[in-house]
PDB file of N, CA and C in Angstrom:
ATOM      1  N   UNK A   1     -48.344  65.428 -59.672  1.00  0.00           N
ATOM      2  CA  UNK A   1     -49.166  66.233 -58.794  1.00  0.00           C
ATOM      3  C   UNK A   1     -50.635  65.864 -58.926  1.00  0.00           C
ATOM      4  N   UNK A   2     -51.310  65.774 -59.925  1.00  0.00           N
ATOM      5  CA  UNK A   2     -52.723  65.053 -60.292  1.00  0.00           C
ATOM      6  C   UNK A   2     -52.788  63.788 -59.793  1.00  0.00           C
ATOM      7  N   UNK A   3     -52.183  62.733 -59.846  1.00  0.00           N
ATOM      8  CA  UNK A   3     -51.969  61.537 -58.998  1.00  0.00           C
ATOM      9  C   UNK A   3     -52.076  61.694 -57.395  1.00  0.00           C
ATOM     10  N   UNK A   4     -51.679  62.843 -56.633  1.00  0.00           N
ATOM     11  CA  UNK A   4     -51.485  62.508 -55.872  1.00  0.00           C
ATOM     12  C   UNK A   4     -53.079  63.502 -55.523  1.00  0.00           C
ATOM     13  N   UNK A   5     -53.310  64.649 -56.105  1.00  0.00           N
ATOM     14  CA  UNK A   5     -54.857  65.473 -55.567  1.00  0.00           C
ATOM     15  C   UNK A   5     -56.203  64.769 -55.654  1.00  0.00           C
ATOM     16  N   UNK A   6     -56.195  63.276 -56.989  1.00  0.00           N
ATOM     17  CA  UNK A   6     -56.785  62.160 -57.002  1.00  0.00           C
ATOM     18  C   UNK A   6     -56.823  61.206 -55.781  1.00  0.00           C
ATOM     19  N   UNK A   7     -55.451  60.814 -54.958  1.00  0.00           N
ATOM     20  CA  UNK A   7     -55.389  60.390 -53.866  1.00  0.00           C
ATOM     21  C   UNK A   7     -55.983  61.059 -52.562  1.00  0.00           C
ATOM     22  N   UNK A   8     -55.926  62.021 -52.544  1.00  0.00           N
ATOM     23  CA  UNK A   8     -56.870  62.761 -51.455  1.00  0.00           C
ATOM     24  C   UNK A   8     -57.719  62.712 -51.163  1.00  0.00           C
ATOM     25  N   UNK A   9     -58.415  63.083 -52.806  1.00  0.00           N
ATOM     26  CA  UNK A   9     -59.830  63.639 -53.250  1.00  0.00           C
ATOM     27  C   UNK A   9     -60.604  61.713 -52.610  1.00  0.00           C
ATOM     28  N   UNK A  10     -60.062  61.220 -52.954  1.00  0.00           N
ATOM     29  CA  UNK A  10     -60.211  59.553 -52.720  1.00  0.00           C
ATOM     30  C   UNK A  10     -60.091  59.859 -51.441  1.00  0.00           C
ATOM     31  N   UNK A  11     -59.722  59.646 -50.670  1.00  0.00           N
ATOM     32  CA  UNK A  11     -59.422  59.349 -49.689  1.00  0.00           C
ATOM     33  C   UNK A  11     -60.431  60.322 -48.595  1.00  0.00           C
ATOM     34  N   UNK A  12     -60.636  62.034 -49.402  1.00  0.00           N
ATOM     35  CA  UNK A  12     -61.875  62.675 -48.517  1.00  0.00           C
ATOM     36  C   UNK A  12     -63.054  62.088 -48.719  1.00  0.00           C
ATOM     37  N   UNK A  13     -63.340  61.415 -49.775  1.00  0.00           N
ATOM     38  CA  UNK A  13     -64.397  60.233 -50.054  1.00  0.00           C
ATOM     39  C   UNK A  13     -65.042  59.232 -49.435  1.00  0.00           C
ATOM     40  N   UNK A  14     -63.459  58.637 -49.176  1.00  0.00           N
ATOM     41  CA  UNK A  14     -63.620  57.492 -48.242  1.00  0.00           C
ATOM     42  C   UNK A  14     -64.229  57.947 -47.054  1.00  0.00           C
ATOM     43  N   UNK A  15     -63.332  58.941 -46.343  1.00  0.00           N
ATOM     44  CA  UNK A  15     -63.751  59.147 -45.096  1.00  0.00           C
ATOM     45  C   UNK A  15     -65.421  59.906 -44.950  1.00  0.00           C
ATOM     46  N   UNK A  16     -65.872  60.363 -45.700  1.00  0.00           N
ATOM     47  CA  UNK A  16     -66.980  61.042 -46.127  1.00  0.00           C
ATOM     48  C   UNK A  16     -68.290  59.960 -45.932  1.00  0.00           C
ATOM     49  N   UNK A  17     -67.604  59.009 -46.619  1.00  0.00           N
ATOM     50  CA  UNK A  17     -68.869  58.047 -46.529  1.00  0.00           C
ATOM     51  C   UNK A  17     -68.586  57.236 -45.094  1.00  0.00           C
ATOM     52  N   UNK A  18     -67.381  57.101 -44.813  1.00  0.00           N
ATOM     53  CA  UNK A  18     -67.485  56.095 -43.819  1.00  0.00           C
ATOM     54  C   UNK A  18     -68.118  57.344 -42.274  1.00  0.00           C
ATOM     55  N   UNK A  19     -68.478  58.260 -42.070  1.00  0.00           N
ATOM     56  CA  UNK A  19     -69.147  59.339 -41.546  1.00  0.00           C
ATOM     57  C   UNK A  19     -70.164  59.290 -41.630  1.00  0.00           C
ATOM     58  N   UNK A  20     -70.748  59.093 -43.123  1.00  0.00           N
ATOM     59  CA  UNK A  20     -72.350  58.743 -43.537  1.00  0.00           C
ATOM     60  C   UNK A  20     -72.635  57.673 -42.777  1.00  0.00           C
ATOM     61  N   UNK A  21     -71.964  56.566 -43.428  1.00  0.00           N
ATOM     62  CA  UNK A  21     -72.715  55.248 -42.603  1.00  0.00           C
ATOM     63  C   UNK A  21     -72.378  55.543 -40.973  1.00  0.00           C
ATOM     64  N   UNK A  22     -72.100  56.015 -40.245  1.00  0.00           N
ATOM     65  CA  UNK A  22     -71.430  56.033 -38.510  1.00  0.00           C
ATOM     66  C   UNK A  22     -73.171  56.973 -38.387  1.00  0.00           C
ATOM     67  N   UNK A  23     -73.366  57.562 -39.141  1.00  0.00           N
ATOM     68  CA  UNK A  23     -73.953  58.592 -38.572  1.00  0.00           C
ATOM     69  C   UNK A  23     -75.956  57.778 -39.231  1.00  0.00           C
ATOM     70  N   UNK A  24     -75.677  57.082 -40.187  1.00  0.00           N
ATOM     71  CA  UNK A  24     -76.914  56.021 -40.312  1.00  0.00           C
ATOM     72  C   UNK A  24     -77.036  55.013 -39.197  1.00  0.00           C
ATOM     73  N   UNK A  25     -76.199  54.457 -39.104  1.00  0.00           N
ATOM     74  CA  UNK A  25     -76.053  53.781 -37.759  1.00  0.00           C
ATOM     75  C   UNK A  25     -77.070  54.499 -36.686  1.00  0.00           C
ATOM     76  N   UNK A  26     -76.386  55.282 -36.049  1.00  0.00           N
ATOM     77  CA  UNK A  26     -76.494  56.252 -35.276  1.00  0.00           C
ATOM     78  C   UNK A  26     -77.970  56.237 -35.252  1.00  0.00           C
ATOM     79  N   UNK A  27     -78.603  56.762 -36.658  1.00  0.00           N
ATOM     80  CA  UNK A  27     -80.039  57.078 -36.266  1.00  0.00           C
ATOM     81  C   UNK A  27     -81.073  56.079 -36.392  1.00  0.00           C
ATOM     82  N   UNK A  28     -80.206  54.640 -37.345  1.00  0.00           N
ATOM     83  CA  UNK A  28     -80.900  53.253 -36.851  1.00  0.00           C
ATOM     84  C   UNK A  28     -81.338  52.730 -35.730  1.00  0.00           C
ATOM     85  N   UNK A  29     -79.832  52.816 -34.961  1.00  0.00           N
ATOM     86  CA  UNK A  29     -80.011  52.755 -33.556  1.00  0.00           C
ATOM     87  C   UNK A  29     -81.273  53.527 -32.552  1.00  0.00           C
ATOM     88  N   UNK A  30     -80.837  54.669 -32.316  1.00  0.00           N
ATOM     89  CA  UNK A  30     -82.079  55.757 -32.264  1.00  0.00           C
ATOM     90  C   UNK A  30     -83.516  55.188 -32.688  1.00  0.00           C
ATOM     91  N   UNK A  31     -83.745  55.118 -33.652  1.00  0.00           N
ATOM     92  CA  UNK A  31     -85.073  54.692 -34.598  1.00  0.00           C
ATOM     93  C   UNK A  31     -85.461  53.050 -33.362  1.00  0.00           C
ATOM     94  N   UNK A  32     -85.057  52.505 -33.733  1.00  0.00           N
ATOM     95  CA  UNK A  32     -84.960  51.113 -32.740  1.00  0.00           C
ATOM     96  C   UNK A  32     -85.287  51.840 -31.243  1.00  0.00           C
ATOM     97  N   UNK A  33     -84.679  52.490 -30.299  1.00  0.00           N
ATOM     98  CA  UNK A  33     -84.442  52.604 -29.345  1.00  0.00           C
ATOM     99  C   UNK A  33     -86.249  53.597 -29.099  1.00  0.00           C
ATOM    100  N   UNK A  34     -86.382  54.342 -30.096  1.00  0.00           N
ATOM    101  CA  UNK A  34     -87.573  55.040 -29.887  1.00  0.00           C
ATOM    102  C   UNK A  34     -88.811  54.483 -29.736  1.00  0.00           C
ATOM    103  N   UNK A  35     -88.678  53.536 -30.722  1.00  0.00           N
ATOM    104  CA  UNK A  35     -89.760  52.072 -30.664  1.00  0.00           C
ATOM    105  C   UNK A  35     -89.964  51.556 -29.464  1.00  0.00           C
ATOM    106  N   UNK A  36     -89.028  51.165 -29.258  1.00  0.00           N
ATOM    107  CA  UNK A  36     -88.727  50.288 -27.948  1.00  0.00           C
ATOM    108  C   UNK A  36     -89.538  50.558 -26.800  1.00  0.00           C
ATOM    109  N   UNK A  37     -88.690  52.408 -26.996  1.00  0.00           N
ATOM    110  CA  UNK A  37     -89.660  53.303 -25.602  1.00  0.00           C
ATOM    111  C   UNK A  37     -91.378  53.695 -25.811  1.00  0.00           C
ATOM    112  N   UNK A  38     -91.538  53.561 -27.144  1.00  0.00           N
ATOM    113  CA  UNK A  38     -93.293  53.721 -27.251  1.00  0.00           C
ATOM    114  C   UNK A  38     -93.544  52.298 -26.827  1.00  0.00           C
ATOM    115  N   UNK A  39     -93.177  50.834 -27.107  1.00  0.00           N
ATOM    116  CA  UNK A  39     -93.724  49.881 -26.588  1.00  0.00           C
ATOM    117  C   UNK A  39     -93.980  49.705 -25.171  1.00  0.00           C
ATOM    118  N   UNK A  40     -92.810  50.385 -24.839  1.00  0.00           N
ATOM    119  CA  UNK A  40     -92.731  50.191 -23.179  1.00  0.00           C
ATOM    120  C   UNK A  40     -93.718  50.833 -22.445  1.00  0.00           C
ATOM    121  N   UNK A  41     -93.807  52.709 -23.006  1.00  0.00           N
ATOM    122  CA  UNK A  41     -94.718  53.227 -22.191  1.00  0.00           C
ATOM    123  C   UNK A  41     -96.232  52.690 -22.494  1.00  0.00           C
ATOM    124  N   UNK A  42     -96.828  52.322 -23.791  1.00  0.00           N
ATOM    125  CA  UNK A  42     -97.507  51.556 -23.811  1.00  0.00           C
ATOM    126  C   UNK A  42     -98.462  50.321 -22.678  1.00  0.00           C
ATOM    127  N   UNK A  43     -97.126  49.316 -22.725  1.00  0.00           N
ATOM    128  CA  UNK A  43     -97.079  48.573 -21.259  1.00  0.00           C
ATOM    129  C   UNK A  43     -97.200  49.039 -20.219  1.00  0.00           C
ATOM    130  N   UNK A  44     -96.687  50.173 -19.909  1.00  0.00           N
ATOM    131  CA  UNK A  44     -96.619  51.227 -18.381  1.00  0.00           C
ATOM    132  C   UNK A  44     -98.001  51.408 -18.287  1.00  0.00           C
ATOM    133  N   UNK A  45     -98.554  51.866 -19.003  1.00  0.00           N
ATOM    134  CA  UNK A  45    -100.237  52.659 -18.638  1.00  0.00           C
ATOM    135  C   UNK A  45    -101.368  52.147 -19.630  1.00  0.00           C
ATOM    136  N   UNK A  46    -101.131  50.806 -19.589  1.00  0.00           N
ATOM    137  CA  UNK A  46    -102.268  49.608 -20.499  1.00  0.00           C
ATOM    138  C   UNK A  46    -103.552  49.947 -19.373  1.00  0.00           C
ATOM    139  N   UNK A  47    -104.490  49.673 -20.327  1.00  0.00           N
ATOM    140  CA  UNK A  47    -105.550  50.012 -19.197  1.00  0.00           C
ATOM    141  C   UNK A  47    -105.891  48.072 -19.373  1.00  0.00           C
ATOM    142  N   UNK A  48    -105.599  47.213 -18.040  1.00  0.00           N
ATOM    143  CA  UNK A  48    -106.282  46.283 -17.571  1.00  0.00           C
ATOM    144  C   UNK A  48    -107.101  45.483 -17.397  1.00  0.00           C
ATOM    145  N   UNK A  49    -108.182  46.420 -17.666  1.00  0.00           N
ATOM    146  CA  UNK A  49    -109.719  46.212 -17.203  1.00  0.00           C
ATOM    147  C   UNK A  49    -110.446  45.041 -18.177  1.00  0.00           C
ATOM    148  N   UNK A  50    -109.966  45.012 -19.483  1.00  0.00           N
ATOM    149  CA  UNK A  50    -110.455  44.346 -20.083  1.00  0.00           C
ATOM    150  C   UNK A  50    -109.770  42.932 -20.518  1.00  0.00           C
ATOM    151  N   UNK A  51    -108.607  42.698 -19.580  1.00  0.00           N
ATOM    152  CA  UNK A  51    -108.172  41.941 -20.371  1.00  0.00           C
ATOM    153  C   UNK A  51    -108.300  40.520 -19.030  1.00  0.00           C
ATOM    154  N   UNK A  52    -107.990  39.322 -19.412  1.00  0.00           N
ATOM    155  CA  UNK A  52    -108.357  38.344 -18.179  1.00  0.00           C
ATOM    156  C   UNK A  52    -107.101  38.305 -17.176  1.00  0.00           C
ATOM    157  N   UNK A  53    -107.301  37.306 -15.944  1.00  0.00           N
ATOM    158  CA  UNK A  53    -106.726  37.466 -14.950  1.00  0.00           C
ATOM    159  C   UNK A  53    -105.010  37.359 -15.539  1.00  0.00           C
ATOM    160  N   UNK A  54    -104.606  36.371 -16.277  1.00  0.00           N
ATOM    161  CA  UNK A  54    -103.377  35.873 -17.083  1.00  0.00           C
ATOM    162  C   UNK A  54    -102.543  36.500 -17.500  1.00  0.00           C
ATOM    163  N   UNK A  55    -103.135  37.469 -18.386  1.00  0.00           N
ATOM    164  CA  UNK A  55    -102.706  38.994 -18.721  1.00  0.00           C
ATOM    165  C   UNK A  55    -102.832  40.207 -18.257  1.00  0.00           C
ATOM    166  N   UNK A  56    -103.549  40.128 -17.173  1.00  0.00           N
ATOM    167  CA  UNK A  56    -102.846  41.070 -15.824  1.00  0.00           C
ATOM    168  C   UNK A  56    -101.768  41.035 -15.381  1.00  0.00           C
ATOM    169  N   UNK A  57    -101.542  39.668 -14.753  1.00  0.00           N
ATOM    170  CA  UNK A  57    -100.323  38.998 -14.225  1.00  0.00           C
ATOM    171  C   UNK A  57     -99.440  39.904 -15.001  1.00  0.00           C
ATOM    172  N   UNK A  58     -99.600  39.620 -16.689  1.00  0.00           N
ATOM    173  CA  UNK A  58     -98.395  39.639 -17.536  1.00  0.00           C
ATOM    174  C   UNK A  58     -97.906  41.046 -17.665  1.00  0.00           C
ATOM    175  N   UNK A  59     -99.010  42.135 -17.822  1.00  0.00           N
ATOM    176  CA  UNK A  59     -98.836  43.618 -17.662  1.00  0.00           C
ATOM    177  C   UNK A  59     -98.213  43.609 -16.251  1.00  0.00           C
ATOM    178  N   UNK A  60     -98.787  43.494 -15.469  1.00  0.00           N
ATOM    179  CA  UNK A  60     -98.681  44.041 -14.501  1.00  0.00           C
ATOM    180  C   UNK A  60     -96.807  43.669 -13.839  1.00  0.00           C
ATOM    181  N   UNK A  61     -96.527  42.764 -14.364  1.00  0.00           N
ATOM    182  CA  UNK A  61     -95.290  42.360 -13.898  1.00  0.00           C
ATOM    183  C   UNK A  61     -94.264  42.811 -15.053  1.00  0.00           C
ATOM    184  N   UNK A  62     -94.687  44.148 -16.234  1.00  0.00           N
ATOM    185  CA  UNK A  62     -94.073  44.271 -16.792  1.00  0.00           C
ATOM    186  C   UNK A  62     -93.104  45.701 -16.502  1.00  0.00           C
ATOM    187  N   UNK A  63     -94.516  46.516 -16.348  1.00  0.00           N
ATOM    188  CA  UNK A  63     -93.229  47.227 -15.461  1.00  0.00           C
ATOM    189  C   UNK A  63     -91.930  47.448 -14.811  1.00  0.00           C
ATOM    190  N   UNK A  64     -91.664  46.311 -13.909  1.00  0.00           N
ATOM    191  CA  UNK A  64     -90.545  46.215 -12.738  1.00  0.00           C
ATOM    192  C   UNK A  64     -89.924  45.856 -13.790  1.00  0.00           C
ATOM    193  N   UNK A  65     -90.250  45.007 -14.804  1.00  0.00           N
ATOM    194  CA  UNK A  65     -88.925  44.230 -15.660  1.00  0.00           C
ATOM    195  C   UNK A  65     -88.308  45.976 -16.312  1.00  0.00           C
ATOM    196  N   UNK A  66     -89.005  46.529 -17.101  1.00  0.00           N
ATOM    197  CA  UNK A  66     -88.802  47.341 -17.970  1.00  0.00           C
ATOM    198  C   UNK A  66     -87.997  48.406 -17.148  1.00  0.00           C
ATOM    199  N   UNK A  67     -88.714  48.884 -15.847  1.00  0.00           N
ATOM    200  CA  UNK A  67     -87.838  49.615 -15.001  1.00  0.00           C
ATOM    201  C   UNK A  67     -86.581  49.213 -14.390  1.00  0.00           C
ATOM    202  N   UNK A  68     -86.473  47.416 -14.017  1.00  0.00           N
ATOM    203  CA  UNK A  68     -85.320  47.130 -14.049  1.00  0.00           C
ATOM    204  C   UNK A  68     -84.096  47.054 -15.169  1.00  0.00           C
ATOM    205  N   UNK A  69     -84.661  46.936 -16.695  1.00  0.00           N
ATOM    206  CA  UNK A  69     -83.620  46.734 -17.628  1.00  0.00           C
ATOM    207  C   UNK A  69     -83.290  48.398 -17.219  1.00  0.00           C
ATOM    208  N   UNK A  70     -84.121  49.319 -17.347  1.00  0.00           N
ATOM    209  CA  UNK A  70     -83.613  50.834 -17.810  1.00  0.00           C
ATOM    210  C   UNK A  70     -82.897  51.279 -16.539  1.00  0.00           C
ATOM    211  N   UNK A  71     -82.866  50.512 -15.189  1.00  0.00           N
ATOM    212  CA  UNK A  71     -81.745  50.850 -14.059  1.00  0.00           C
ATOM    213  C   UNK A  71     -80.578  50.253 -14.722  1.00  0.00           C
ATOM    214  N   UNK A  72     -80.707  49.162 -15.282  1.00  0.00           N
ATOM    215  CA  UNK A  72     -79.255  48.107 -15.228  1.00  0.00           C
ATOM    216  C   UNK A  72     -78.698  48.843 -16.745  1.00  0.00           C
ATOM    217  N   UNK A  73     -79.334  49.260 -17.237  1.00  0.00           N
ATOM    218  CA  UNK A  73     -79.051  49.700 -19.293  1.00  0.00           C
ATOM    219  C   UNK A  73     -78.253  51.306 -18.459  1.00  0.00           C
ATOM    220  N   UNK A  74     -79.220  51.995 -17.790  1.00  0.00           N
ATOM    221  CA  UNK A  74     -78.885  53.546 -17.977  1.00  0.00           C
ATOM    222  C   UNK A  74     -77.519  53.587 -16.985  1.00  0.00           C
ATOM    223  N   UNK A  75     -77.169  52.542 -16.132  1.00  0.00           N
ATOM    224  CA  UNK A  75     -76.333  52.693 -14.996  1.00  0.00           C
ATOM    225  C   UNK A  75     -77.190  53.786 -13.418  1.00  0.00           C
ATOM    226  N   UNK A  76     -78.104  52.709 -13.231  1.00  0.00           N
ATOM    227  CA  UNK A  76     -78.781  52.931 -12.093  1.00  0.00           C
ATOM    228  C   UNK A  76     -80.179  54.215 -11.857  1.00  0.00           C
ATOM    229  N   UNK A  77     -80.751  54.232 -10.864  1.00  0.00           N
ATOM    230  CA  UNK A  77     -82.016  55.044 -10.844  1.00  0.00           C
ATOM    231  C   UNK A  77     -82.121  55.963 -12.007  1.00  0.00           C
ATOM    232  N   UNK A  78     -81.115  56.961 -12.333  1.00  0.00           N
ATOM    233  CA  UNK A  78     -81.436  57.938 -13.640  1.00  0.00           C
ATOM    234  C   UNK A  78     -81.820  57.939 -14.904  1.00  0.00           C
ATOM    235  N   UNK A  79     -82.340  56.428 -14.730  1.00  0.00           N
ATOM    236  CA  UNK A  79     -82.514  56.034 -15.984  1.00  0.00           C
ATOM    237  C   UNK A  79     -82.026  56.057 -17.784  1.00  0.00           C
ATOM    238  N   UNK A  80     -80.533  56.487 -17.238  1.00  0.00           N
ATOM    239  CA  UNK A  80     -79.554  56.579 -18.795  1.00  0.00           C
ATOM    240  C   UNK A  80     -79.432  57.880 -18.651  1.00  0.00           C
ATOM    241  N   UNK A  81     -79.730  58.691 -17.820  1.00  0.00           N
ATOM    242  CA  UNK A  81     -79.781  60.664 -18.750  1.00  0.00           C
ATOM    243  C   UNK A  81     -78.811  61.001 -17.674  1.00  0.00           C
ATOM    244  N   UNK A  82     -78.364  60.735 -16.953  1.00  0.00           N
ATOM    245  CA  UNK A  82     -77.158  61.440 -16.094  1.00  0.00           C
ATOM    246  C   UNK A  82     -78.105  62.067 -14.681  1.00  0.00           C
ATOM    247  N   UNK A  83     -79.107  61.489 -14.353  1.00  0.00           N
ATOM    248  CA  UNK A  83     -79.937  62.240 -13.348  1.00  0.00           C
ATOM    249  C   UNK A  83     -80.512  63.118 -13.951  1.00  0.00           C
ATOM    250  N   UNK A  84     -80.653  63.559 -14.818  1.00  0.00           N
ATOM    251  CA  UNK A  84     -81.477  65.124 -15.709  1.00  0.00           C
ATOM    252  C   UNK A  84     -82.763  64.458 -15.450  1.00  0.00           C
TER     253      UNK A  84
END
């Protein structure tokens, strides 16, 4: 009977941690993804003015990209949130 409440106890372990890491993941991911979106809005509302014609171009054409990945990423205009 101890052999086998050892096997459990193991085994609620296992699954315990493998929950931990799903759920580190999880907020790695997240962590990454939050970044991402401060870089972007960043890019969205750069103020211009100071920078030369080259890197206008480069802002300025960053937008459409960024708004296009987040149509093609979220599955179209709603940008990932379900229309909310």
């Amino acid at each position: 009977m101890e052999a086998k409440a050892m096997e459990e106890q193991k085994a609620t372990f296992k699954e315990r941690k493998y929950q931990i890491q799903e759920e580190k993941r999880r907020i790695m991911k997240e962590a990454v993804m939050n970044k991402k979106l401060e870089q972007e809005q960043e890019i969205m509302f750069m103020d211009t003015h100071c920078l030369d014609d080259e890197q206008k171009a480069y802002v300025s054409a960053m937008p459409a990209q960024i708004l296009a990945w987040m149509g093609g990423f979220g599955g179209g205009a709603s940008g990932g949130n379900g229309g909310v």
